[in-house]
N, C-alpha and C. Protein backbone atom coordinates (compact mmCIF):
# COMPACT_ATOMS: atom_id res chain seq x y z
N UNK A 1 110.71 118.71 93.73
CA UNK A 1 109.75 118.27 92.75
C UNK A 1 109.80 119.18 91.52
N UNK A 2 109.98 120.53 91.79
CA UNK A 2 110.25 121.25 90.84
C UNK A 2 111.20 120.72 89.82
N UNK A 3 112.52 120.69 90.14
CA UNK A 3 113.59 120.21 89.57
C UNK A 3 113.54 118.89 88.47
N UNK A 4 112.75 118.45 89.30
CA UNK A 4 112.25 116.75 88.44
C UNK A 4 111.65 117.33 86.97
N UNK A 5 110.41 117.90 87.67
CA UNK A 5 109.69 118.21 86.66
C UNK A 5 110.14 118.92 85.54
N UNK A 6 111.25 119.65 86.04
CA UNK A 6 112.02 120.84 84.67
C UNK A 6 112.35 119.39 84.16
N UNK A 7 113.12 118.56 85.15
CA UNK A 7 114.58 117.82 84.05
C UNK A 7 113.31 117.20 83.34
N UNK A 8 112.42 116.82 83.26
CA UNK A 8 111.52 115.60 82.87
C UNK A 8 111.05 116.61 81.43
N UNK A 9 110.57 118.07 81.48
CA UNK A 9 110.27 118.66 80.11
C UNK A 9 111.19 118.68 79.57
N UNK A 10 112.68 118.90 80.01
CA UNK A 10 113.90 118.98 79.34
C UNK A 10 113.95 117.92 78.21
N UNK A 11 114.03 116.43 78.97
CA UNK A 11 113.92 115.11 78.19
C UNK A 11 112.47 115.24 77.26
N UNK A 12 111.99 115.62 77.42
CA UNK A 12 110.41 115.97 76.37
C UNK A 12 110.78 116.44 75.19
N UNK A 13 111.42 117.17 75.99
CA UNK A 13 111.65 118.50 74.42
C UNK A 13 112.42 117.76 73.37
N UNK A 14 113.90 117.31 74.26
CA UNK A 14 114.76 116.45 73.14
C UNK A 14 114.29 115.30 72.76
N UNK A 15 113.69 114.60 73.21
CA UNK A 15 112.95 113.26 72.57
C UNK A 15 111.60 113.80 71.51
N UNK A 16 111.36 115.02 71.73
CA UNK A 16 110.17 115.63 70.48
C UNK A 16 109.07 115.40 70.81
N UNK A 17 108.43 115.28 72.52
CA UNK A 17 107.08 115.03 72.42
C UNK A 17 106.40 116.03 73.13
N UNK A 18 106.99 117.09 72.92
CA UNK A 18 105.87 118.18 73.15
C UNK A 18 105.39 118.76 72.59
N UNK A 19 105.25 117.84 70.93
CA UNK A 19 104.34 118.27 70.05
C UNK A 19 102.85 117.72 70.01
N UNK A 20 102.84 117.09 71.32
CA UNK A 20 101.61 116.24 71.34
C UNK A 20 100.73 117.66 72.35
N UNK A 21 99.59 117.41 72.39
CA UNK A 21 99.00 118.43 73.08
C UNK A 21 98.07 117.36 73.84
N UNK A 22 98.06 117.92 75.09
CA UNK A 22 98.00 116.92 75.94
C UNK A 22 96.62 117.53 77.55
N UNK A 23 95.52 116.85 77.28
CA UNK A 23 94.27 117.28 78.61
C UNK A 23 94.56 116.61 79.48
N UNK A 24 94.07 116.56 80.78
CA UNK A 24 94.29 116.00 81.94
C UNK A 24 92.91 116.60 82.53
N UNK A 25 92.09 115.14 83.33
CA UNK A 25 91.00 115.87 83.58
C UNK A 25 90.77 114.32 84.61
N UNK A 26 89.83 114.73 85.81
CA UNK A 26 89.62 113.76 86.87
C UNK A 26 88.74 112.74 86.22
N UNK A 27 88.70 111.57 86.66
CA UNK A 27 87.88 110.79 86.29
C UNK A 27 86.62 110.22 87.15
N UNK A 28 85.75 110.36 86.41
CA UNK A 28 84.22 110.66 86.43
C UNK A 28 83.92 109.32 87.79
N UNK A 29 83.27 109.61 88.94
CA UNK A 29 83.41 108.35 90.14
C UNK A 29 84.47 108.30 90.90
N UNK A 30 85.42 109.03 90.81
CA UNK A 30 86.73 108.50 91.74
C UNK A 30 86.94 109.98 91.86
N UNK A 31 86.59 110.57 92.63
CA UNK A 31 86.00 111.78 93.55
C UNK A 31 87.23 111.23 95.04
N UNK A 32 87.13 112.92 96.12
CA UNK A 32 87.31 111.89 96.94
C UNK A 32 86.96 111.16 98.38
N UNK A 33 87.81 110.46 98.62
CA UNK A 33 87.52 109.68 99.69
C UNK A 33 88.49 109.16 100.73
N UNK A 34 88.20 109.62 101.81
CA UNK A 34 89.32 110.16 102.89
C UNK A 34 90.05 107.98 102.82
N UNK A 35 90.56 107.62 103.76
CA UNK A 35 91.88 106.78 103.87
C UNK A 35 90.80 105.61 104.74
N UNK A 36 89.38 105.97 105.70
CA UNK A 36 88.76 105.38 106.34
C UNK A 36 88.10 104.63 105.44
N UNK A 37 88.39 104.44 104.22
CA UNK A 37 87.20 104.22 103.17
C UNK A 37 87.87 103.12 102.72
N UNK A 38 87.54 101.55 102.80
CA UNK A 38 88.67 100.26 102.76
C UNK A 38 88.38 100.60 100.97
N UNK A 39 87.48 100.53 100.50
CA UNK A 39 86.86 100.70 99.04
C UNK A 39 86.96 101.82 98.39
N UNK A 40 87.96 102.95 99.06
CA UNK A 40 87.66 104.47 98.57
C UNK A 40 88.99 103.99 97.11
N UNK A 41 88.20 104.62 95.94
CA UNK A 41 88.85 105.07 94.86
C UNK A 41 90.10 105.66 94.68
N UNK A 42 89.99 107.26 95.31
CA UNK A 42 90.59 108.22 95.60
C UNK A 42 91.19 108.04 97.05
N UNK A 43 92.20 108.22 97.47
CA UNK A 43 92.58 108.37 98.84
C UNK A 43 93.58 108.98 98.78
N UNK A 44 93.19 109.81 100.38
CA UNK A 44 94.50 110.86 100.88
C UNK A 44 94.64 110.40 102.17
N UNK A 45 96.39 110.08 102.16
CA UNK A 45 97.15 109.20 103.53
C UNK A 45 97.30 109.75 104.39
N UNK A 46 97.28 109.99 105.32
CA UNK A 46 98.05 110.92 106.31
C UNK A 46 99.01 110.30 106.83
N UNK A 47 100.07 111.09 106.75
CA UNK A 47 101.68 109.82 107.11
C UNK A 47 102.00 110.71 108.55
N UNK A 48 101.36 111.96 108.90
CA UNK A 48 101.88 112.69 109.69
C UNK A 48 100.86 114.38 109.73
N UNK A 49 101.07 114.87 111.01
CA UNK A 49 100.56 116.12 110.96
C UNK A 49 100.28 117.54 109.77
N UNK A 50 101.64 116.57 109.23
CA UNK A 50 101.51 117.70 108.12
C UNK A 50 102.35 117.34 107.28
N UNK A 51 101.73 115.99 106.66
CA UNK A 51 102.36 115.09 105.86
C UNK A 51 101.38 114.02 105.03
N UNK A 52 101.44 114.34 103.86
CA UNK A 52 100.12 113.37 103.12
C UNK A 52 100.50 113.17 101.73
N UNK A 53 99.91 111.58 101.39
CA UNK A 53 99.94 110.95 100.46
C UNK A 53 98.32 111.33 99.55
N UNK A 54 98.34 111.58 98.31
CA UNK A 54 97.34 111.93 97.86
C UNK A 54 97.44 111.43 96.09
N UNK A 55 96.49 110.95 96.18
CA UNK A 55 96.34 110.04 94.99
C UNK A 55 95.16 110.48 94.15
N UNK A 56 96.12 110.87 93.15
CA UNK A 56 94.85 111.72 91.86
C UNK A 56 94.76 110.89 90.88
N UNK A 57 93.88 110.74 90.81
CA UNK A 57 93.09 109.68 89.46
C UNK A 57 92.51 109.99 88.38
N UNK A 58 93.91 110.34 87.36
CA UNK A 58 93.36 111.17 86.35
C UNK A 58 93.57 110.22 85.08
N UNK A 59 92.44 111.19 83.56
CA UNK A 59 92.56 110.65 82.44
C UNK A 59 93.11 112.03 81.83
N UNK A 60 94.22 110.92 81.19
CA UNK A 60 95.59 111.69 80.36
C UNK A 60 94.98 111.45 78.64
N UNK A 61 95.04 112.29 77.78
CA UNK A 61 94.28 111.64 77.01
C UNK A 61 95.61 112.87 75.87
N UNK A 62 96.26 112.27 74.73
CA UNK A 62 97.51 113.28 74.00
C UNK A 62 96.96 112.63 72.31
N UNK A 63 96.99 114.13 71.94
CA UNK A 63 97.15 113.82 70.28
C UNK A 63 98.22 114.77 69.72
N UNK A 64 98.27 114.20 68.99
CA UNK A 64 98.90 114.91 67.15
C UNK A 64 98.13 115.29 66.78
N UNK A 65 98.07 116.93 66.50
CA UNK A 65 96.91 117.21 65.79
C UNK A 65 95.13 116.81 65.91
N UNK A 66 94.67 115.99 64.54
CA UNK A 66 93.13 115.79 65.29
C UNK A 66 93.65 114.06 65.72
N UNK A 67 94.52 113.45 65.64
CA UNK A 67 94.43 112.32 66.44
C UNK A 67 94.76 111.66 67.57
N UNK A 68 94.23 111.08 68.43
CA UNK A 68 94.33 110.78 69.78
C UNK A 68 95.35 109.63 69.77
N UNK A 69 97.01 109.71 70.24
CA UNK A 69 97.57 109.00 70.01
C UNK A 69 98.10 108.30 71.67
N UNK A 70 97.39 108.61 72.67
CA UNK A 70 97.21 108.15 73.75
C UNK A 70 95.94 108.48 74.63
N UNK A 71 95.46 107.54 75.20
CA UNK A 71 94.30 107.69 76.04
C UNK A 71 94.18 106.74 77.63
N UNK A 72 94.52 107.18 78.75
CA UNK A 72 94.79 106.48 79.66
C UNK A 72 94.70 106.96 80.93
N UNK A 73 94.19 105.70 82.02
CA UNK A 73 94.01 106.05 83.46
C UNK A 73 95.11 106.14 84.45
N UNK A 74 95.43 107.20 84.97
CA UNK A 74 96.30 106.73 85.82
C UNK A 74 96.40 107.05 87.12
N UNK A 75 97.03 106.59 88.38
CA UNK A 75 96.55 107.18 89.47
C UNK A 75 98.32 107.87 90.11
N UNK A 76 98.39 108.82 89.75
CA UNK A 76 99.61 109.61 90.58
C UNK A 76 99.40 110.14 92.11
N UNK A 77 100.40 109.02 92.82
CA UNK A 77 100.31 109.69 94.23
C UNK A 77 101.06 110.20 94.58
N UNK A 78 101.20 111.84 94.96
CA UNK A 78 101.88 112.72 95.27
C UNK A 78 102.07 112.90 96.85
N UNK A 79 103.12 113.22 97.32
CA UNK A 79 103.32 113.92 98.64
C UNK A 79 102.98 115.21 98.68
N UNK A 80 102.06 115.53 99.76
CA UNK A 80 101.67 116.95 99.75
C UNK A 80 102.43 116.87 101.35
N UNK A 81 102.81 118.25 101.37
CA UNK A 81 103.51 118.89 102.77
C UNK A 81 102.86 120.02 103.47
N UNK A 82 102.62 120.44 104.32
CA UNK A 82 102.95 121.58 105.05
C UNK A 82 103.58 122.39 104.67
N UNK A 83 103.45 123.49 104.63
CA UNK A 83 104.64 124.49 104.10
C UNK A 83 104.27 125.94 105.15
N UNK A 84 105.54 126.71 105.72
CA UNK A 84 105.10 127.56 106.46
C UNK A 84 105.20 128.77 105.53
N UNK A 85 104.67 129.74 104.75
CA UNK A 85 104.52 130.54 103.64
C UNK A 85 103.17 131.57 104.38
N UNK A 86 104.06 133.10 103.81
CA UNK A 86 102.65 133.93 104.60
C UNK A 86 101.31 133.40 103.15
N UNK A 87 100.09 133.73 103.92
CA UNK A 87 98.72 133.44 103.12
C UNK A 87 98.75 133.84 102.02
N UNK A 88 99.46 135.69 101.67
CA UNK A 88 99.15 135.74 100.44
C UNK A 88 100.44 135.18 99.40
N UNK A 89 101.02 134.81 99.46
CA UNK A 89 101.85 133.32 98.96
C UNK A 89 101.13 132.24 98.46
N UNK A 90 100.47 131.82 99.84
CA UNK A 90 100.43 130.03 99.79
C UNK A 90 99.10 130.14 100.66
N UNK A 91 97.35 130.48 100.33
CA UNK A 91 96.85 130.91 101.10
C UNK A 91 96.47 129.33 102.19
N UNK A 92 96.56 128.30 101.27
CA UNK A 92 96.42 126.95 102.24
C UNK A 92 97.67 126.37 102.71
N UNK A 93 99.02 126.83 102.68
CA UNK A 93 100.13 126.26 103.62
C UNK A 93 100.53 124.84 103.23
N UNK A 94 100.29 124.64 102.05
CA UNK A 94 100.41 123.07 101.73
C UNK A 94 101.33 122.92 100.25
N UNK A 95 102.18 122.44 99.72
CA UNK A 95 103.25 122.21 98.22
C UNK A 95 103.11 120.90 98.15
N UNK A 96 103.45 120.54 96.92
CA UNK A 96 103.70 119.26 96.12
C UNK A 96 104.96 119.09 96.51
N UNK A 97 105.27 117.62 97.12
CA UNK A 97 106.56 117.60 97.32
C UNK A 97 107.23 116.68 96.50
N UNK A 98 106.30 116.11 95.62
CA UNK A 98 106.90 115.09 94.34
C UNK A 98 106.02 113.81 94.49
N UNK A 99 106.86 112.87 94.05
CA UNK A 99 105.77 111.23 93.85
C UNK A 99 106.42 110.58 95.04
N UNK A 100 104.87 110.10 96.10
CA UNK A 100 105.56 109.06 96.79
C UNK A 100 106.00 108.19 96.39
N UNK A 101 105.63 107.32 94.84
CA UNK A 101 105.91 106.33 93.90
C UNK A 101 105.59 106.57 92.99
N UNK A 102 106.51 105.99 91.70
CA UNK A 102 106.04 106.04 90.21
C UNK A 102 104.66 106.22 90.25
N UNK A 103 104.20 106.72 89.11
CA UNK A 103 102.62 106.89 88.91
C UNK A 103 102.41 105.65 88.31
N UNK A 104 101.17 104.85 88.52
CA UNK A 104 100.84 103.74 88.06
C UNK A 104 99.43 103.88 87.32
N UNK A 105 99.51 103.06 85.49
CA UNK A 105 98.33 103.02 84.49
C UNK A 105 97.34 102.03 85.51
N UNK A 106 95.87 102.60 85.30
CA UNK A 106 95.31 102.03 86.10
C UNK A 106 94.11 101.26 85.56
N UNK A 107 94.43 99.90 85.60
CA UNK A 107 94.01 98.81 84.94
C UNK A 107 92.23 99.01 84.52
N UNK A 108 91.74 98.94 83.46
CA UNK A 108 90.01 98.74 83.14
C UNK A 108 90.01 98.01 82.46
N UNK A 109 88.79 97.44 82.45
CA UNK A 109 88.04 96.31 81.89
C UNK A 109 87.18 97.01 81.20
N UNK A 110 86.89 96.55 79.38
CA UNK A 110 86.52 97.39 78.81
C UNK A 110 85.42 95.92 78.18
């Protein structure tokens, strides 16, 4: 996941959009809510003992300067793992292991 993520600023840089400055912040109600929840917002999968799907539901919001030239919901579900790492490392034993799937804009009615 690391790797992705470098190559992905790499392509940023040369396409010129890391002149945008860019917040990321949870969205307000979609808190979370374990996988038992048929209606839960937020959900974290458990695919395995130490294996989980976890779906963050964030607002991405990027400007130029003072203008807001994107504003949007989206829900990125990540693989979180197990990881065996001593505590003062990794004090919860758990890494990002990348996207179980593309991140998907997440539709509102305005």
């Amino acid at each position: 996941f690391y790797r992705f993520l470098n190559q992905d600023h790499e392509t940023r840089k040369r396409e010129g959009s890391l002149s945008r400055v860019r917040t990321v912040t949870g969205i307000s109600g979609m808190g979370f809510l374990d996988s038992s929840n048929e209606d839960a917002s937020s959900l974290v999968k458990p695919l395995s003992a130490n294996l989980w799907i976890v779906h963050l539901k964030l607002q991405v919001v990027e400007r130029i300067g003072d203008t807001v030239v994107k504003d949007v919901l989206i829900d990125y579900p990540i693989t979180v793992t197990r990881v065996n790492l001593s505590i003062a490392q990794n004090p919860w034993g758990l890494a990002l292991d990348g996207y179980a799937s593309p991140p998907q804009r997440i539709k509102t009615i305005l």
